[in-house]
N, C-alpha and C. Protein backbone atom coordinates (compact mmCIF):
# COMPACT_ATOMS: atom_id res chain seq x y z
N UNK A 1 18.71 1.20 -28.24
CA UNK A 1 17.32 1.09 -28.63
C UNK A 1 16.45 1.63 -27.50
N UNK A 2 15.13 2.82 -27.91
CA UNK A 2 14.53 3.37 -26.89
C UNK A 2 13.61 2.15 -26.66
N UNK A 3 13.13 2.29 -25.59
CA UNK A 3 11.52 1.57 -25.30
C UNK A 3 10.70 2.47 -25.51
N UNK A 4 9.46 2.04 -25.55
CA UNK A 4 8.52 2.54 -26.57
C UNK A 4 7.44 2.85 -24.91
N UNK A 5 7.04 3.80 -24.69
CA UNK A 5 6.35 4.25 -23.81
C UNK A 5 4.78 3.96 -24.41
N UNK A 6 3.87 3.46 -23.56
CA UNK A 6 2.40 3.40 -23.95
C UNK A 6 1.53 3.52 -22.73
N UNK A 7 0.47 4.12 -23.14
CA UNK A 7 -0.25 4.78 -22.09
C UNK A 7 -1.54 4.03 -22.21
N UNK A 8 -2.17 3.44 -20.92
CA UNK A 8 -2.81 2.14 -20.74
C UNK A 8 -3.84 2.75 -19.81
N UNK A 9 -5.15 2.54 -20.40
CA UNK A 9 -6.48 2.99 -19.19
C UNK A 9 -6.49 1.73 -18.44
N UNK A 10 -6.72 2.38 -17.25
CA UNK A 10 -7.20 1.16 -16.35
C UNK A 10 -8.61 1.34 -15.61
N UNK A 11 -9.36 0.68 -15.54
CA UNK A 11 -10.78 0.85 -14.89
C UNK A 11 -10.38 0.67 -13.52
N UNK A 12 -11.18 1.71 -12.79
CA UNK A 12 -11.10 1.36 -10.67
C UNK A 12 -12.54 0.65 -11.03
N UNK A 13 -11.77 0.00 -9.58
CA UNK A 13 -13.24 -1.26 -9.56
C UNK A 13 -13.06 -0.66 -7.80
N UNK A 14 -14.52 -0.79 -7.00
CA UNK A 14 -14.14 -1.29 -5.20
C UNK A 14 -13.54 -2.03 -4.86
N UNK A 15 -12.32 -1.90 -4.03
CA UNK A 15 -11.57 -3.11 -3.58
C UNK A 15 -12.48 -3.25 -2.26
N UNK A 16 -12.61 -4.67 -2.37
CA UNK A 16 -12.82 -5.88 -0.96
C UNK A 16 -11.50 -6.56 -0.63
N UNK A 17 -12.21 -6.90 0.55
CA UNK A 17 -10.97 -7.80 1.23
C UNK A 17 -10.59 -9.02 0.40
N UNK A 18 -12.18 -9.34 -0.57
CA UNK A 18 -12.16 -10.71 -1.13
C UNK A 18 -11.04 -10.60 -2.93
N UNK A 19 -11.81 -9.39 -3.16
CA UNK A 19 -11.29 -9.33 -4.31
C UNK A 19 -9.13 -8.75 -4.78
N UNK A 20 -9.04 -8.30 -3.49
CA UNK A 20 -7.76 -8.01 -3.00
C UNK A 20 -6.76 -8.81 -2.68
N UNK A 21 -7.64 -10.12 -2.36
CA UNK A 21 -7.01 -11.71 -1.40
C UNK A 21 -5.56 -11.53 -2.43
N UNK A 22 -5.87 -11.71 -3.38
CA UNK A 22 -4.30 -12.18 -4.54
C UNK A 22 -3.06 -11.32 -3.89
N UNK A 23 -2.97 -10.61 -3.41
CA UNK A 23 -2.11 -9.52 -3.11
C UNK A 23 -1.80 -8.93 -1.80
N UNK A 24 -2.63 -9.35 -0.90
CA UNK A 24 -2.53 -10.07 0.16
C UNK A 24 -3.84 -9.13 1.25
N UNK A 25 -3.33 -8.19 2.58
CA UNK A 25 -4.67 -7.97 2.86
C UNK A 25 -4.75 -6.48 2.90
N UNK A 26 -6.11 -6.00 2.37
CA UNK A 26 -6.55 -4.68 2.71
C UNK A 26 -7.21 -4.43 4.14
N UNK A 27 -6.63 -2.79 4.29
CA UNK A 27 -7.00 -2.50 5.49
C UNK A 27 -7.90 -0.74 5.41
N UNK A 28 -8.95 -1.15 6.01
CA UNK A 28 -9.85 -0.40 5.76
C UNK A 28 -10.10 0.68 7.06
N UNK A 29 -10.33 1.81 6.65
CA UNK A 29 -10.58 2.91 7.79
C UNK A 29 -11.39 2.54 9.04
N UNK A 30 -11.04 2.60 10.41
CA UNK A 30 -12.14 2.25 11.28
C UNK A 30 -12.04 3.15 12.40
N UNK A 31 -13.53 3.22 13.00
CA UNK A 31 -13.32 4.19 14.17
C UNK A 31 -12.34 4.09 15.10
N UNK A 32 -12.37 5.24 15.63
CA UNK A 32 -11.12 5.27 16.80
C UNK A 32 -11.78 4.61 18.47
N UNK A 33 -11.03 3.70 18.96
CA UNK A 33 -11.32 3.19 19.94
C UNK A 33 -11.90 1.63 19.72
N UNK A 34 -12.35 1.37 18.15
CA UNK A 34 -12.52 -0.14 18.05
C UNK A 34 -11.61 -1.13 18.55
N UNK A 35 -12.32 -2.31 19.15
CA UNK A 35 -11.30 -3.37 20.07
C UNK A 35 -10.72 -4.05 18.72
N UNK A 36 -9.52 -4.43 18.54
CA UNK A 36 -8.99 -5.62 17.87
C UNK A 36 -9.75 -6.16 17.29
N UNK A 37 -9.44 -6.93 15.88
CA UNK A 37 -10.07 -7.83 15.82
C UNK A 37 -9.79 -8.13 14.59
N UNK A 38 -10.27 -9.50 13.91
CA UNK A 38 -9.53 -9.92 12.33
C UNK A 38 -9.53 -9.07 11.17
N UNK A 39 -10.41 -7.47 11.13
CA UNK A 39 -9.85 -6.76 10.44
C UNK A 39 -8.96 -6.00 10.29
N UNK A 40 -8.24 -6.31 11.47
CA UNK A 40 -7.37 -5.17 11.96
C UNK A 40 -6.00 -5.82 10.58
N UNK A 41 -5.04 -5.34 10.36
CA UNK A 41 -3.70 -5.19 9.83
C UNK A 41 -3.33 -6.58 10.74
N UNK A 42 -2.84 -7.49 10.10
CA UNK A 42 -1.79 -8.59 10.15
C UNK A 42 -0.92 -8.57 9.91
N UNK A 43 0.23 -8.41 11.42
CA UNK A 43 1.76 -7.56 10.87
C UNK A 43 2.33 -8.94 10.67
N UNK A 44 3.71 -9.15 10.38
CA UNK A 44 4.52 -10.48 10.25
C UNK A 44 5.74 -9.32 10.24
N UNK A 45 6.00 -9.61 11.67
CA UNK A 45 7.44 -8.27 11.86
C UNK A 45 8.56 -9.72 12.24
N UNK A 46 8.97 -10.78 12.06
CA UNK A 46 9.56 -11.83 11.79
C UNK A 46 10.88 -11.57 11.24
N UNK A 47 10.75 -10.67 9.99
CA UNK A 47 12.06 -10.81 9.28
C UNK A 47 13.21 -9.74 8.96
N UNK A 48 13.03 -9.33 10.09
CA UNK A 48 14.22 -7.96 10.23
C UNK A 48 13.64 -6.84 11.70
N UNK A 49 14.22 -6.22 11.09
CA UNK A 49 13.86 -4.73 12.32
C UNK A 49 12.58 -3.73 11.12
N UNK A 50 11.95 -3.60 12.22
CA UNK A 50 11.07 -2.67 11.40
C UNK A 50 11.25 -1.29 11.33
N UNK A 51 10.89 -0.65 10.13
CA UNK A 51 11.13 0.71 10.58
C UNK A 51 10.00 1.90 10.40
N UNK A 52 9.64 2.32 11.53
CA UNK A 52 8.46 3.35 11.42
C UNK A 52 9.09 4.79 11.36
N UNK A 53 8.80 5.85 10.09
CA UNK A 53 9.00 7.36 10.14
C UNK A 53 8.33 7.98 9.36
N UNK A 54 8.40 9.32 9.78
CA UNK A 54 7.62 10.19 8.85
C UNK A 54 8.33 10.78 8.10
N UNK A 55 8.12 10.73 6.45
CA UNK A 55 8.89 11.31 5.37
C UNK A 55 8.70 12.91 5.37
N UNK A 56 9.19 13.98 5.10
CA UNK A 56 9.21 15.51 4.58
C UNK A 56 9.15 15.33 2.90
N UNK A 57 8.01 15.20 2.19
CA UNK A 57 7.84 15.62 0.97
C UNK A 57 7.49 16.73 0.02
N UNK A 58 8.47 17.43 -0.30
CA UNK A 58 8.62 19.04 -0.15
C UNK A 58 7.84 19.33 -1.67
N UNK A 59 6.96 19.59 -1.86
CA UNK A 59 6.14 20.05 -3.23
C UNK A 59 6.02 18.80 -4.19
N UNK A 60 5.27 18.07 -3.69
CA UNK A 60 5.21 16.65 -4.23
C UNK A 60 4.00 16.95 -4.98
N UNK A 61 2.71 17.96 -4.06
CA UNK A 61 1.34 17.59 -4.71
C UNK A 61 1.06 16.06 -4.63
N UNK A 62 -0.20 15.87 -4.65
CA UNK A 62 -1.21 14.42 -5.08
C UNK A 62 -0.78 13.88 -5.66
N UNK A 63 -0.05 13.71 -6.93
CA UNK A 63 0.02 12.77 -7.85
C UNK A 63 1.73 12.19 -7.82
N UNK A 64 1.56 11.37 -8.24
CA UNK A 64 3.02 10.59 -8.39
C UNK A 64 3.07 9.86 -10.16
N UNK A 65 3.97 9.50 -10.14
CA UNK A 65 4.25 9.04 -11.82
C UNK A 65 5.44 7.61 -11.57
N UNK A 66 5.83 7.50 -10.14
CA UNK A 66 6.39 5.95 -9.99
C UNK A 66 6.36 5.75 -8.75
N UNK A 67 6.82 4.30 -8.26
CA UNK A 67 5.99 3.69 -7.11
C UNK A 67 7.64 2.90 -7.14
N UNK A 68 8.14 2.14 -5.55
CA UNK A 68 9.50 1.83 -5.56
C UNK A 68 8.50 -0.08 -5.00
N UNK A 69 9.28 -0.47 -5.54
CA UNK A 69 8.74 -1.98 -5.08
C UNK A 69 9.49 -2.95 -3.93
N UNK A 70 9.08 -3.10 -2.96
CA UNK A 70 9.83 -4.39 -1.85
C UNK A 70 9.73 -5.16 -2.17
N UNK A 71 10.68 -6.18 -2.39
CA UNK A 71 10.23 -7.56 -2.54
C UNK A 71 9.94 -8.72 -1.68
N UNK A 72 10.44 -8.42 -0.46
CA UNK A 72 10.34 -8.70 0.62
C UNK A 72 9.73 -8.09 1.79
N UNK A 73 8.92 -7.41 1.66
CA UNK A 73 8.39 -6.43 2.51
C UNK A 73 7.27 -5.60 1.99
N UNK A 74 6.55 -5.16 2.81
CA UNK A 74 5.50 -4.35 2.64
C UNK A 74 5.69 -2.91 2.81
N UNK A 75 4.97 -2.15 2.42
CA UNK A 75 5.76 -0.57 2.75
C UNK A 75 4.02 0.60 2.85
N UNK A 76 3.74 0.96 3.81
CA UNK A 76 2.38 1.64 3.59
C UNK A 76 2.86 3.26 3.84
N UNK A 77 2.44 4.44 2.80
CA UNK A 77 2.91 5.57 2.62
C UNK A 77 1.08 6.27 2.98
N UNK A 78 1.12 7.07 4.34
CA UNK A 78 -0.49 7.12 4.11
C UNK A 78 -0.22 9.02 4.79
């Protein structure tokens, strides 16, 4: 039996820090040389080894059509 594919509008709204809370925290562009401070990224590097690299994405273009999920972890692709 196929699954039935359906194509779903979604409205963008502005994300805030407030309206984001459910999902945990957004981190927003800031000048270079700002001191620390509670907007900064709240790491929790606690539960393994972390791993920082840069991917080679060879004719990807802008758009994507799936997203891979952690369940345990966070993953930022920027």
């Amino acid at each position: 039996m196929s699954k039935v594919k359906t194509i779903q509008k979604l409205h963008a709204q502005w994300v805030t820090s407030e309206n984001f809370q459910p999902y945990g925290q957004v981190i927003f562009a800031s000048e270079d040389g700002k001191p620390y401070d509670q907007d900064d990224a709240q790491l929790n590097l606690e539960n393994g080894i972390s791993r920082f690299y840069i991917m080679r994405l060879h004719h990807n273009g802008r758009k994507f059509d799936k997203i891979t999920r952690h369940v345990q972890c966070t993953q930022c692709l920027g």
